[in-house]
N, C-alpha and C. Protein backbone atom coordinates (compact mmCIF):
# COMPACT_ATOMS: atom_id res chain seq x y z
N UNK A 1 0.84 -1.17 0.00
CA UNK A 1 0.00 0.00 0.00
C UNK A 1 0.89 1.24 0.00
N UNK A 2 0.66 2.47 -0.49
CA UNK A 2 1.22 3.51 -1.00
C UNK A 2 0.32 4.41 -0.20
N UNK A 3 1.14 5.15 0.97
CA UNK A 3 0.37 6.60 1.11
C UNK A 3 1.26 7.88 0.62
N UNK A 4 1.09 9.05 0.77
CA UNK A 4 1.72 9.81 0.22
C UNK A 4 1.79 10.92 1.83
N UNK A 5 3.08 11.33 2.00
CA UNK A 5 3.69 12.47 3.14
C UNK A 5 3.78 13.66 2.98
N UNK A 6 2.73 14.51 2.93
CA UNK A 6 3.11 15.91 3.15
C UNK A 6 4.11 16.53 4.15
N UNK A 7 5.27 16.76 3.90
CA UNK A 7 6.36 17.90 4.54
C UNK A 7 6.13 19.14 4.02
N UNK A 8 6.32 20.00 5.36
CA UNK A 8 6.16 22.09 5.19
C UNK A 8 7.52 21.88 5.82
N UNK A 9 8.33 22.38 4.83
CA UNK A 9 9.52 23.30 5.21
C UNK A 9 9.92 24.69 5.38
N UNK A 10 10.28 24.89 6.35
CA UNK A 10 9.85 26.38 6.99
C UNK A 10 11.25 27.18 6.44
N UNK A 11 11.20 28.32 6.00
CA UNK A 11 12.15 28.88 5.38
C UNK A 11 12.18 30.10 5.97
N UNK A 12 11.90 30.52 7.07
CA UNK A 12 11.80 31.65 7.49
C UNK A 12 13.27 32.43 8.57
N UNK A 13 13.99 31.44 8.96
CA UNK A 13 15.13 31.60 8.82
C UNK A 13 15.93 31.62 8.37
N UNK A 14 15.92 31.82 6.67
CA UNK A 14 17.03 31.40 5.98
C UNK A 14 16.99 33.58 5.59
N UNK A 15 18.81 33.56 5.11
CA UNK A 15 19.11 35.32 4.50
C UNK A 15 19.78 35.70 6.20
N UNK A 16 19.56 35.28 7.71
CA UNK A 16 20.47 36.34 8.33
C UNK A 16 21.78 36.13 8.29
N UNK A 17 22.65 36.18 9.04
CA UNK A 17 24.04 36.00 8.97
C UNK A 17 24.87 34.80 8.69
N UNK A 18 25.67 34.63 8.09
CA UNK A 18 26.32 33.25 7.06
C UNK A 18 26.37 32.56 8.41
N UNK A 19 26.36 31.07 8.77
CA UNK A 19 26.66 30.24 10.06
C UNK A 19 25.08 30.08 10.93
N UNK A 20 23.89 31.35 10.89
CA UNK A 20 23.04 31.79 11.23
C UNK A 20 22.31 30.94 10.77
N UNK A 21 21.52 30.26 9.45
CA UNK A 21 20.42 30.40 8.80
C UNK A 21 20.21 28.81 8.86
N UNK A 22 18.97 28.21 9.20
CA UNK A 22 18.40 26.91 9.40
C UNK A 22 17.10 27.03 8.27
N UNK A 23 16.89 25.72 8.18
CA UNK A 23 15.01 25.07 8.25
C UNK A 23 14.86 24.16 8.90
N UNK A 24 13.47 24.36 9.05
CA UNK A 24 12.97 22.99 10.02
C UNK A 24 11.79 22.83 9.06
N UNK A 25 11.52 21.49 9.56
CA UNK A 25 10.24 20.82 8.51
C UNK A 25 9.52 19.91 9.70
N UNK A 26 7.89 20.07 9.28
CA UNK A 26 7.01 19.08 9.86
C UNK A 26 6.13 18.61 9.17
N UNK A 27 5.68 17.29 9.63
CA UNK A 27 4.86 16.57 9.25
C UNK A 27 3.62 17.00 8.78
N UNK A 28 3.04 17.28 7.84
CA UNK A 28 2.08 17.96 8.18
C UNK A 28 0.52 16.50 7.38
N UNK A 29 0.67 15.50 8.20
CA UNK A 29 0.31 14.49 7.94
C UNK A 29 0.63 13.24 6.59
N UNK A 30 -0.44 12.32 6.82
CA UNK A 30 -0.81 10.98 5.64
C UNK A 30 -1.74 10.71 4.56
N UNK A 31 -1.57 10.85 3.26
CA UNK A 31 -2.62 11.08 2.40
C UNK A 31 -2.93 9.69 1.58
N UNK A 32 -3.93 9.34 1.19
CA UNK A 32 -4.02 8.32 0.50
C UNK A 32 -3.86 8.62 -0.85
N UNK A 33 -3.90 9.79 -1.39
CA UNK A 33 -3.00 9.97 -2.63
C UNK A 33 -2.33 11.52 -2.82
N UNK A 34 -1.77 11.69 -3.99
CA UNK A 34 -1.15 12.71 -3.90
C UNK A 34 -1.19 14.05 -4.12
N UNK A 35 -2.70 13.96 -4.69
CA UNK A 35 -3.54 15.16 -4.61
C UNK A 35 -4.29 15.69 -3.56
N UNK A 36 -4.82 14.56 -2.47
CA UNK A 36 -5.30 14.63 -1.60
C UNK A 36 -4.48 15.73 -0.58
N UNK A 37 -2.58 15.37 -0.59
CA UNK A 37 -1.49 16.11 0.19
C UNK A 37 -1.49 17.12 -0.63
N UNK A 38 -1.68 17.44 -1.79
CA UNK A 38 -1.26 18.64 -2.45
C UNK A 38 -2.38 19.51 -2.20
N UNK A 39 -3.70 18.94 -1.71
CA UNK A 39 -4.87 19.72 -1.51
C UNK A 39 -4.54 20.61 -0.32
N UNK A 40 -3.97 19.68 0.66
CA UNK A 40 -3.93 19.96 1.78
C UNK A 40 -2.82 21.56 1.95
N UNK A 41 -1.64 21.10 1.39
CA UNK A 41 -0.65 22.36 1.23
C UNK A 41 -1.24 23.27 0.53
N UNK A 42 -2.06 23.30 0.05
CA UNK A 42 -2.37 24.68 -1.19
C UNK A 42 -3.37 25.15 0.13
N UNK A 43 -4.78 24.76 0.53
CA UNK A 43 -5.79 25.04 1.52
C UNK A 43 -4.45 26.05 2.84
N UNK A 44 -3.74 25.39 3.47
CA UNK A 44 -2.82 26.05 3.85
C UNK A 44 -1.95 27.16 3.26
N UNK A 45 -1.59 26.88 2.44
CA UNK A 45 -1.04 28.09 1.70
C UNK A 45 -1.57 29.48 1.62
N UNK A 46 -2.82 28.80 1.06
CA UNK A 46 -4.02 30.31 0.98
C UNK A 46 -4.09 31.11 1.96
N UNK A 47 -4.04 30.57 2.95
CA UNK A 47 -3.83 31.64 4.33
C UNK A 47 -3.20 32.15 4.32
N UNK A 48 -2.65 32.56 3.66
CA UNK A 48 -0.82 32.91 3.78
C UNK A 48 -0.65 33.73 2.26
N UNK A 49 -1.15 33.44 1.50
CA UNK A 49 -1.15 34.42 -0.16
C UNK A 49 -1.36 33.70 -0.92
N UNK A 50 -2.23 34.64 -2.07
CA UNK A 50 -3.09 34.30 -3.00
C UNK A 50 -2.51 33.51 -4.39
N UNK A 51 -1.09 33.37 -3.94
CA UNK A 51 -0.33 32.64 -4.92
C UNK A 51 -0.64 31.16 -5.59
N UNK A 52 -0.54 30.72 -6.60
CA UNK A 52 -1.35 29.55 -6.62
C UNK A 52 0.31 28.63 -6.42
N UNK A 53 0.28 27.49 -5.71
CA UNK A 53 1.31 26.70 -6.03
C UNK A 53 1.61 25.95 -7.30
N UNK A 54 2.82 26.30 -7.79
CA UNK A 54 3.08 25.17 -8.75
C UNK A 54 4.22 23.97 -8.38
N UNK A 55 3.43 22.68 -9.00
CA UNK A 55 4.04 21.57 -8.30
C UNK A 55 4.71 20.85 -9.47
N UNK A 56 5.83 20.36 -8.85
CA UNK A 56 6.91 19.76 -9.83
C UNK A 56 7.35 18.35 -9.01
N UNK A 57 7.21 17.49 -10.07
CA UNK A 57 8.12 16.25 -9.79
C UNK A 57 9.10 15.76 -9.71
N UNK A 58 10.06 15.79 -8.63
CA UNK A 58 11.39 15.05 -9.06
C UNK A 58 11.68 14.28 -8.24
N UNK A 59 12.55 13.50 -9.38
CA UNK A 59 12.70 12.01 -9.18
C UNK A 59 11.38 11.55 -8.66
N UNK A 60 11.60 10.95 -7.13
CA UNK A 60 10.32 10.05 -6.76
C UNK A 60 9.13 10.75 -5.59
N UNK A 61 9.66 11.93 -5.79
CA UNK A 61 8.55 13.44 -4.65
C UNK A 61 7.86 14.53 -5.83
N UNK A 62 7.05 15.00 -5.43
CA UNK A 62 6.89 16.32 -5.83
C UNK A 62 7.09 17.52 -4.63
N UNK A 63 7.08 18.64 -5.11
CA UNK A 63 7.92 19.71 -4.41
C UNK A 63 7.04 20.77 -4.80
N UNK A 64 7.12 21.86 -4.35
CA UNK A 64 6.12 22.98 -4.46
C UNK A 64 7.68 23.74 -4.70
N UNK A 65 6.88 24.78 -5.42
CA UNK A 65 8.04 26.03 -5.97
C UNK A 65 8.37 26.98 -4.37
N UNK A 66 9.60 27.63 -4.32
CA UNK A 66 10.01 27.81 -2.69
C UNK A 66 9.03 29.37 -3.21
N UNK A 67 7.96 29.67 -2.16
CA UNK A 67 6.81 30.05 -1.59
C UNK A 67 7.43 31.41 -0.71
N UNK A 68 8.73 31.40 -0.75
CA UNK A 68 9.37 32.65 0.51
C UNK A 68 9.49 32.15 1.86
N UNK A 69 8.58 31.69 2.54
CA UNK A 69 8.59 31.30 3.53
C UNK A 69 8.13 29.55 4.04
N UNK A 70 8.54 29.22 2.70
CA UNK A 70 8.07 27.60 2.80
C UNK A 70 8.16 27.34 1.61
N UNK A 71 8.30 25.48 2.07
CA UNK A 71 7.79 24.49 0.64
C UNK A 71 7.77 23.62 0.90
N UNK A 72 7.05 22.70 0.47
CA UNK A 72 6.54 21.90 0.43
C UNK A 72 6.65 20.69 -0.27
N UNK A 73 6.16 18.80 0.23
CA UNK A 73 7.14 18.10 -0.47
C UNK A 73 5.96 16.74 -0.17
N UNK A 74 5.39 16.17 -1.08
CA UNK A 74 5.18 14.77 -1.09
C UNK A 74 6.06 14.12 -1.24
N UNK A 75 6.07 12.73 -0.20
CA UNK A 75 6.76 11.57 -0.49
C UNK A 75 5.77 10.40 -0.63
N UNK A 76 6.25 9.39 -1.67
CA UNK A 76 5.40 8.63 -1.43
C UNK A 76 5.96 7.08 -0.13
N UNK A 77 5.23 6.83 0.58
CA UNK A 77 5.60 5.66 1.22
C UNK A 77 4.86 4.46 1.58
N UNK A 78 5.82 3.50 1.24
CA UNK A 78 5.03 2.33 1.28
C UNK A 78 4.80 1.51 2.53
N UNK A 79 3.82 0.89 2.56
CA UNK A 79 3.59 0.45 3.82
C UNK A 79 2.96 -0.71 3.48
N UNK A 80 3.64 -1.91 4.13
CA UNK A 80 3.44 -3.26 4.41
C UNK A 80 2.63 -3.77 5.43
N UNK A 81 1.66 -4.41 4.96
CA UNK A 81 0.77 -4.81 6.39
C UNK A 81 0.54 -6.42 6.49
């Protein structure tokens, strides 16, 4: 079985001083497919600006275009039961 992982990577520390600048990323749940996670990041997004996301595939994730203060990342993962 295949679910798909929405990650928000937070970019809001990145630009202060060289040695300074991090991201952190969270879970931001489990989707049963990959529109379902991409629904989810855009609904979120909107809060935040009227930008529409554009989503790109690579290799075996898709990725949201970097947003300024985030982006975003399906994985897909498999799960054995």
């Amino acid at each position: 079985m295949e679910l798909y992982q929405l990650i928000y990577e937070d970019l809001t520390h990145l630009g202060g001083p060289m040695g300074s600048e991090y991201t952190t990323e969270s879970n931001f749940g489990f989707f049963t497919s990959v529109r379902k996670a991409q629904s989810k990041a855009e609904n979120y997004h909107s809060q935040h600006s009227a930008e529409k996301i554009a989503w790109r595939k690579d290799g075996d994730f898709w990725r949201s275009q970097d947003l300024g203060y985030a982006m975003f990342y399906v994985i897909e993962v498999r799960v054995e039961g």
